[in-house]
PDB file of N, CA and C in Angstrom:
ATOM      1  N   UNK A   1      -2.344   9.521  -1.601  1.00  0.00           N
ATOM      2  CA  UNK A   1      -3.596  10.242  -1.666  1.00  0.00           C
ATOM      3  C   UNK A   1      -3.595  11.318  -2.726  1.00  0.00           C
ATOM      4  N   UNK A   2      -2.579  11.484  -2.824  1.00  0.00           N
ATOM      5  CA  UNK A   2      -2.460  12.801  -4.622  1.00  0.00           C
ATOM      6  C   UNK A   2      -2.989  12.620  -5.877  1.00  0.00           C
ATOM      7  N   UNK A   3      -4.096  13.728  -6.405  1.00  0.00           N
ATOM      8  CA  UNK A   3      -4.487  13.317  -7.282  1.00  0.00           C
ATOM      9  C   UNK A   3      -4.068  12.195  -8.572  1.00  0.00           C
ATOM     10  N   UNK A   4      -2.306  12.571  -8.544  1.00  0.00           N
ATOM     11  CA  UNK A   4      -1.437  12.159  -9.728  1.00  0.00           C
ATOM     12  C   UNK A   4      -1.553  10.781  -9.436  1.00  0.00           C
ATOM     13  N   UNK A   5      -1.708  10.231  -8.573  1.00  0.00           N
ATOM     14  CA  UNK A   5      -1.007   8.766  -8.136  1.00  0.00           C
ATOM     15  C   UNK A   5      -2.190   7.743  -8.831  1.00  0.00           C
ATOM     16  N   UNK A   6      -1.759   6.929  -9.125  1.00  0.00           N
ATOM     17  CA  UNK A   6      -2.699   5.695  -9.714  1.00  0.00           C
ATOM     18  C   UNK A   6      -4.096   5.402  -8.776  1.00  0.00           C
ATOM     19  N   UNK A   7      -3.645   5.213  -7.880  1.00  0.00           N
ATOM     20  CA  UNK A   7      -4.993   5.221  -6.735  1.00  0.00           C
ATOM     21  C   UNK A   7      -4.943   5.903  -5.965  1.00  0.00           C
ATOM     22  N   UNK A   8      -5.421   6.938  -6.297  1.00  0.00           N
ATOM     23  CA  UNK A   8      -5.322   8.378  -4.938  1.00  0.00           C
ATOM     24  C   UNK A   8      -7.013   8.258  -4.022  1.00  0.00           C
ATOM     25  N   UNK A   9      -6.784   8.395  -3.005  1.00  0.00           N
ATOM     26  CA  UNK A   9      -7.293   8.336  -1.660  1.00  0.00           C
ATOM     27  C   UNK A   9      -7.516   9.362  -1.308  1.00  0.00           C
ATOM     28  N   UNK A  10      -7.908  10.386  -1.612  1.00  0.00           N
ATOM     29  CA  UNK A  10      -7.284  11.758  -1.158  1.00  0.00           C
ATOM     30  C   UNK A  10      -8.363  12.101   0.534  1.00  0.00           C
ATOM     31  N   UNK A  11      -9.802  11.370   0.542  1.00  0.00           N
ATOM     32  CA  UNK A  11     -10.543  11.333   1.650  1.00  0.00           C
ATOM     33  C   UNK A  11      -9.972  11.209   2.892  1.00  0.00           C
ATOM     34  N   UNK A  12      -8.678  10.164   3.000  1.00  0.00           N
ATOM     35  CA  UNK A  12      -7.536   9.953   4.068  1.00  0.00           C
ATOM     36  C   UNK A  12      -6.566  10.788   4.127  1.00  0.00           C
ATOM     37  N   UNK A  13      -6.534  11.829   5.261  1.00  0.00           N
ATOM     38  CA  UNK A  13      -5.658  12.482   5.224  1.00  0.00           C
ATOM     39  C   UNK A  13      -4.201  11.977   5.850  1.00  0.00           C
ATOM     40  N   UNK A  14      -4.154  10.365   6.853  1.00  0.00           N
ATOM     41  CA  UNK A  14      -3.314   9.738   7.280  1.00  0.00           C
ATOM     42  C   UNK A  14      -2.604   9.074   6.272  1.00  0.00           C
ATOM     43  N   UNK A  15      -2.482   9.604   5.378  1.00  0.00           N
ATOM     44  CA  UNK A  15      -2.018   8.501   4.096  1.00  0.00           C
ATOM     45  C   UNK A  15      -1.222   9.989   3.628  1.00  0.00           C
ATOM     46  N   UNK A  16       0.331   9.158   3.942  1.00  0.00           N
ATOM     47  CA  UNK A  16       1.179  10.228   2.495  1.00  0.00           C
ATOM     48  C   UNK A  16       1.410  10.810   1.198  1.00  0.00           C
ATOM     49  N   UNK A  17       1.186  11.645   0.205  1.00  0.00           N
ATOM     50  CA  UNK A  17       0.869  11.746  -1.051  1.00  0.00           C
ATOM     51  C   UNK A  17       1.494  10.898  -1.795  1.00  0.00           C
ATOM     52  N   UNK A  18       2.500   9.865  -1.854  1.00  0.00           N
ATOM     53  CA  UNK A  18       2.511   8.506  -2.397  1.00  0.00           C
ATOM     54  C   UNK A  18       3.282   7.725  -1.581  1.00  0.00           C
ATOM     55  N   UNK A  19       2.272   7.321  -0.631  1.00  0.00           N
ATOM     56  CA  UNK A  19       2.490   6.593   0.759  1.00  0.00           C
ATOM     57  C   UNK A  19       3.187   4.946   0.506  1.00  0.00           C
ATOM     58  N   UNK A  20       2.656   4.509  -0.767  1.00  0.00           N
ATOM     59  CA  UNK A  20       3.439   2.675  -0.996  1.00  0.00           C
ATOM     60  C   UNK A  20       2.687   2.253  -2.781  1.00  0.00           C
ATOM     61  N   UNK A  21       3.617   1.582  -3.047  1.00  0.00           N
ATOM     62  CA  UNK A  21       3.841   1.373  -4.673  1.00  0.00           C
ATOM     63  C   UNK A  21       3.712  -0.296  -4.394  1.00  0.00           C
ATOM     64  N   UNK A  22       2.862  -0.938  -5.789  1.00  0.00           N
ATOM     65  CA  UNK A  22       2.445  -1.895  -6.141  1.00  0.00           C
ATOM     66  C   UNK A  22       3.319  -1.865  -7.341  1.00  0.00           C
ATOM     67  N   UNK A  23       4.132  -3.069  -7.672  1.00  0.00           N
ATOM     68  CA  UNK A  23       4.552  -2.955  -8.684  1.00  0.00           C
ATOM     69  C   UNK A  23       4.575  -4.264  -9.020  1.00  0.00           C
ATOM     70  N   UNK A  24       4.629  -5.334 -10.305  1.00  0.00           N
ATOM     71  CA  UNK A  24       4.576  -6.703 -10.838  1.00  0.00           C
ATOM     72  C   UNK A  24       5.498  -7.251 -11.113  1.00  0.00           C
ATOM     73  N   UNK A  25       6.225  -8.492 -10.960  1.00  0.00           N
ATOM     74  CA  UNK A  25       7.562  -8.863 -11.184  1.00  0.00           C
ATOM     75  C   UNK A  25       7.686 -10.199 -11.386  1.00  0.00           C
ATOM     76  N   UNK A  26       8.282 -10.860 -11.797  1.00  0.00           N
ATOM     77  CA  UNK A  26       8.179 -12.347 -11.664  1.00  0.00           C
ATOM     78  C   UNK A  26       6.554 -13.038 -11.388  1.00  0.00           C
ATOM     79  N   UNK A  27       5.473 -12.468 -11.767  1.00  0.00           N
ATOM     80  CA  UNK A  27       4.308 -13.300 -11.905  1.00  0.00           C
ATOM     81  C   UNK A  27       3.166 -12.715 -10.890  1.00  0.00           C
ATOM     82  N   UNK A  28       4.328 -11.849 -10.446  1.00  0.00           N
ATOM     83  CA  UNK A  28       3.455 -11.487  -8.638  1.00  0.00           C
ATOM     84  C   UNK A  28       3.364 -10.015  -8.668  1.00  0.00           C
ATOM     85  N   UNK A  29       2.153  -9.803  -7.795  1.00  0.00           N
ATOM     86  CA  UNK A  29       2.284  -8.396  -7.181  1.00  0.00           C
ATOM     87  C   UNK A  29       3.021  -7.887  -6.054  1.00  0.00           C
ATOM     88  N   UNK A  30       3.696  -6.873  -6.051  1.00  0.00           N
ATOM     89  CA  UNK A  30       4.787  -6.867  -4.786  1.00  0.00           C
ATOM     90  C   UNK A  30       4.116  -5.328  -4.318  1.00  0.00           C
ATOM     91  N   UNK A  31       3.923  -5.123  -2.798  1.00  0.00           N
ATOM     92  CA  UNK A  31       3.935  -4.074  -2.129  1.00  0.00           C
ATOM     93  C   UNK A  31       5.357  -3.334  -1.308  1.00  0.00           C
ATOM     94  N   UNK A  32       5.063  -2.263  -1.828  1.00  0.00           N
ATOM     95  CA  UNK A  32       6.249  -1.490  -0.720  1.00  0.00           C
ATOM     96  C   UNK A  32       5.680  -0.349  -0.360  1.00  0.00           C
ATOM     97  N   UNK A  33       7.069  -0.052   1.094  1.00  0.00           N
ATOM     98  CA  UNK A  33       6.246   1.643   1.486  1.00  0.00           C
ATOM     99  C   UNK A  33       6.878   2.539   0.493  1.00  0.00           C
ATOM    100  N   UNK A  34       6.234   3.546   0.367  1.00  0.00           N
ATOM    101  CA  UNK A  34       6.910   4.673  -0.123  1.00  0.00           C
ATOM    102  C   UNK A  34       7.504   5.938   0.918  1.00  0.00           C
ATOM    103  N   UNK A  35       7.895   5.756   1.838  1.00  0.00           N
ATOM    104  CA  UNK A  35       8.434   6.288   2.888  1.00  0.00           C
ATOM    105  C   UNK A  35       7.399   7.069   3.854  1.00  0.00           C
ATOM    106  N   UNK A  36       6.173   6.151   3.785  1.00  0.00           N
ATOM    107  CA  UNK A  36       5.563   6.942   4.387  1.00  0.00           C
ATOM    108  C   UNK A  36       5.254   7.451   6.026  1.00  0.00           C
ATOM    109  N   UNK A  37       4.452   8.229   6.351  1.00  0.00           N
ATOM    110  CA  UNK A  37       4.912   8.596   7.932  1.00  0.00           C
ATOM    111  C   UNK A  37       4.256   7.403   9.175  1.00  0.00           C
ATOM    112  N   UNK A  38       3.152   7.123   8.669  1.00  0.00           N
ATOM    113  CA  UNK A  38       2.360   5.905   9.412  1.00  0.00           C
ATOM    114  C   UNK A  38       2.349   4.873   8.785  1.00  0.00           C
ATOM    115  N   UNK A  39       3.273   4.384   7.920  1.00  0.00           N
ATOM    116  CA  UNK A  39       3.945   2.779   7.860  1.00  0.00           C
ATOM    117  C   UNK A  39       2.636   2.121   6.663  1.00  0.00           C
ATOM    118  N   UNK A  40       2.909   1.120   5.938  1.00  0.00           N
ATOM    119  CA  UNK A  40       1.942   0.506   5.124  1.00  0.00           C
ATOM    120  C   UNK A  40       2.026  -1.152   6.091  1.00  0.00           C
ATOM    121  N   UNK A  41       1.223  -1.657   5.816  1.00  0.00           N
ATOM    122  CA  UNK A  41       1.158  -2.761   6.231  1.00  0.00           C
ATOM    123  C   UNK A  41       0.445  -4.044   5.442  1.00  0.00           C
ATOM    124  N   UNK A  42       0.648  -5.140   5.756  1.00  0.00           N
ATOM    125  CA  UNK A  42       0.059  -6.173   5.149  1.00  0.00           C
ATOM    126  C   UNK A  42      -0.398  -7.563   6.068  1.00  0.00           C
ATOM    127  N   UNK A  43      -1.822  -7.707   6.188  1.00  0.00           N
ATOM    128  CA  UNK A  43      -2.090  -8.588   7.560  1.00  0.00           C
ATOM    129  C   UNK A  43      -1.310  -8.348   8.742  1.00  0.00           C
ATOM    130  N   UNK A  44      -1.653  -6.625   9.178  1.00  0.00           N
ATOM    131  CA  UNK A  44      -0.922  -6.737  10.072  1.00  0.00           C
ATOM    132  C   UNK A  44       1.124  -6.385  10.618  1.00  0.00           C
ATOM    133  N   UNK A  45       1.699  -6.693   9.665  1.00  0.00           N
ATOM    134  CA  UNK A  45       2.716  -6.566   9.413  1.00  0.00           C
ATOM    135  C   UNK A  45       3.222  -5.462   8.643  1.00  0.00           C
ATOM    136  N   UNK A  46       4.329  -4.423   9.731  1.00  0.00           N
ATOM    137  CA  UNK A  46       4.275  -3.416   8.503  1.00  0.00           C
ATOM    138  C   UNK A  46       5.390  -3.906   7.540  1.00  0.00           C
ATOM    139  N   UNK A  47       5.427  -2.996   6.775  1.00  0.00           N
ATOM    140  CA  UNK A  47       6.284  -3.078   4.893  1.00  0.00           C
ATOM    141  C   UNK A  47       7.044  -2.383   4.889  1.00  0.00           C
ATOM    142  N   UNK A  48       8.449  -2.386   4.480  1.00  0.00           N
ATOM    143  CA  UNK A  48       9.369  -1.408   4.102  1.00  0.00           C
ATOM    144  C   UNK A  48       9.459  -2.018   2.804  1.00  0.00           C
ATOM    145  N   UNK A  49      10.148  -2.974   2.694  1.00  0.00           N
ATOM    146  CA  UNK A  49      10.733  -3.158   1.391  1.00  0.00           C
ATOM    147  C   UNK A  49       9.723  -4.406   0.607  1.00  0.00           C
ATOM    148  N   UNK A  50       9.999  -4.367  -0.383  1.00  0.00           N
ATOM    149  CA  UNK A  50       8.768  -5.339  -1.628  1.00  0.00           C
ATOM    150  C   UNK A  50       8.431  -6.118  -0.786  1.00  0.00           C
ATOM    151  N   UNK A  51       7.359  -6.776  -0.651  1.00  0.00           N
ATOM    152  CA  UNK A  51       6.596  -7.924  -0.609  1.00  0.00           C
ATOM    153  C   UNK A  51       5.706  -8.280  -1.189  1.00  0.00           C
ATOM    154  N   UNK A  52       5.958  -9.902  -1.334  1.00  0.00           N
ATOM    155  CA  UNK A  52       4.636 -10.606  -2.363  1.00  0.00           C
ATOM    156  C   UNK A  52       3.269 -10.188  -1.862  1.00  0.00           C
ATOM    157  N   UNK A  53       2.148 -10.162  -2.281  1.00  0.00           N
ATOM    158  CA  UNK A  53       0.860  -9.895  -1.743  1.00  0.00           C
ATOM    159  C   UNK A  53       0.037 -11.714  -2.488  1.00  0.00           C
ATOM    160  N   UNK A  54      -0.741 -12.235  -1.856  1.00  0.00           N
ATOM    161  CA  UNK A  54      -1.620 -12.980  -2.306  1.00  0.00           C
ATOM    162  C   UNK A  54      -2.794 -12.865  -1.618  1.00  0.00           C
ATOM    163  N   UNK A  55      -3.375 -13.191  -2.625  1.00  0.00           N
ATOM    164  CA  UNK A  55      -5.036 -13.239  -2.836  1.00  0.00           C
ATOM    165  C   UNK A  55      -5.903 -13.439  -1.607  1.00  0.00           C
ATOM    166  N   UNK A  56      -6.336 -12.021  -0.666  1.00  0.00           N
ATOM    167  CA  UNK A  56      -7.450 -12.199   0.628  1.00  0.00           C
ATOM    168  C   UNK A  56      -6.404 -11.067   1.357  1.00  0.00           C
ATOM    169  N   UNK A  57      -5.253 -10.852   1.214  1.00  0.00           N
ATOM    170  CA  UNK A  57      -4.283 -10.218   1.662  1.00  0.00           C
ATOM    171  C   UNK A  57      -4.670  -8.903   2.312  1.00  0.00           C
ATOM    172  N   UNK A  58      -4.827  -8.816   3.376  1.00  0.00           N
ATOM    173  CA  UNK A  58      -5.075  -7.334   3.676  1.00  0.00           C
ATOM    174  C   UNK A  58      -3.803  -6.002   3.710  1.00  0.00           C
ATOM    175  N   UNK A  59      -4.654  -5.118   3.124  1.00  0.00           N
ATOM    176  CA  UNK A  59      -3.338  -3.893   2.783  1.00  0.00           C
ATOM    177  C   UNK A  59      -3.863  -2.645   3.750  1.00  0.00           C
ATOM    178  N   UNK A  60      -3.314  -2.371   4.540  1.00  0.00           N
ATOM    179  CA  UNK A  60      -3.554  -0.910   5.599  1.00  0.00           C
ATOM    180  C   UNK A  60      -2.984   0.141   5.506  1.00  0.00           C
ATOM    181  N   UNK A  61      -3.791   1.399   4.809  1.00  0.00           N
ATOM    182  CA  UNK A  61      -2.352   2.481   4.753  1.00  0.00           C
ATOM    183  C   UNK A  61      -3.191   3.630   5.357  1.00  0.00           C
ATOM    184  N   UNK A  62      -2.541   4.284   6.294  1.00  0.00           N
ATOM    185  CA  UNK A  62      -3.346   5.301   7.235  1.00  0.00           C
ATOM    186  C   UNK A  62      -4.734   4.329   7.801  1.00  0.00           C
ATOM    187  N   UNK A  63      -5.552   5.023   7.554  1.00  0.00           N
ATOM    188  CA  UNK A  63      -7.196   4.985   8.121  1.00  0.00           C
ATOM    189  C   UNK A  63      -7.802   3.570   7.215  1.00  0.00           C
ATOM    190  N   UNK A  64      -7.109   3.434   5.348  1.00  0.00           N
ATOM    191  CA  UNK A  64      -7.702   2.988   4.700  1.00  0.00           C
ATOM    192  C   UNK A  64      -7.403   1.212   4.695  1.00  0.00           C
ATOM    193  N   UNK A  65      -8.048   0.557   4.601  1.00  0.00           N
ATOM    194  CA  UNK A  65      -7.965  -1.095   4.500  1.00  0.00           C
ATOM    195  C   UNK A  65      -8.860  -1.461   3.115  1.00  0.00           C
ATOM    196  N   UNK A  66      -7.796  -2.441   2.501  1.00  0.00           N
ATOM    197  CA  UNK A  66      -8.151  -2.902   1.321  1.00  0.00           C
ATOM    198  C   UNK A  66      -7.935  -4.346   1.272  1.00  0.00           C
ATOM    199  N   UNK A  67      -8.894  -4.782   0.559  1.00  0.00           N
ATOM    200  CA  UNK A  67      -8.465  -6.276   0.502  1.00  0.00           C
ATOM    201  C   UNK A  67      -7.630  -6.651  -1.159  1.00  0.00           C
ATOM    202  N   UNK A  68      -6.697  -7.223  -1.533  1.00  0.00           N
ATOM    203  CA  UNK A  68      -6.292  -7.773  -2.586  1.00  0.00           C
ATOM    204  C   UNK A  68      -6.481  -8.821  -2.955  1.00  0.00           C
ATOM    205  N   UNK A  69      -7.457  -8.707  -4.047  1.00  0.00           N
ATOM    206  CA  UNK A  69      -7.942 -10.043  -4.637  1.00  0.00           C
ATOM    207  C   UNK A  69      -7.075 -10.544  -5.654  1.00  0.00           C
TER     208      UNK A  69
END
């Protein structure tokens, strides 16, 4: 949610100031947490370490839900 961060949220205060990192690797987008206090998730499932994301994928961090197209 911090201004600095690539996609800051800052409206959610349940979201850590850089709560989980998107980063690209081998062709794909990968999600992780960034240690945050209420967990990131993906359909449901929370995230610690990288995971692939594909396309319809739902992403939950605090309050906020996003879809990844």
């Amino acid at each position: 949610r911090a201004p600095e961060q690539s996609i800051p949220l800052p409206a959610d205060t349940s979201i850590s100031r850089a709560h989980a990192r998107i980063s690209y690797a081998d062709g794909r987008h990968l999600l992780a947490d960034g240690g945050s206090s209420n967990g990131t998730y993906i359909n449901g499932s929370r995230v610690a370490d990288a995971r692939p994301l594909s396309s319809g994928d739902t992403i939950v961090l605090g309050d906020t839900a996003l879809r990844y197209e």
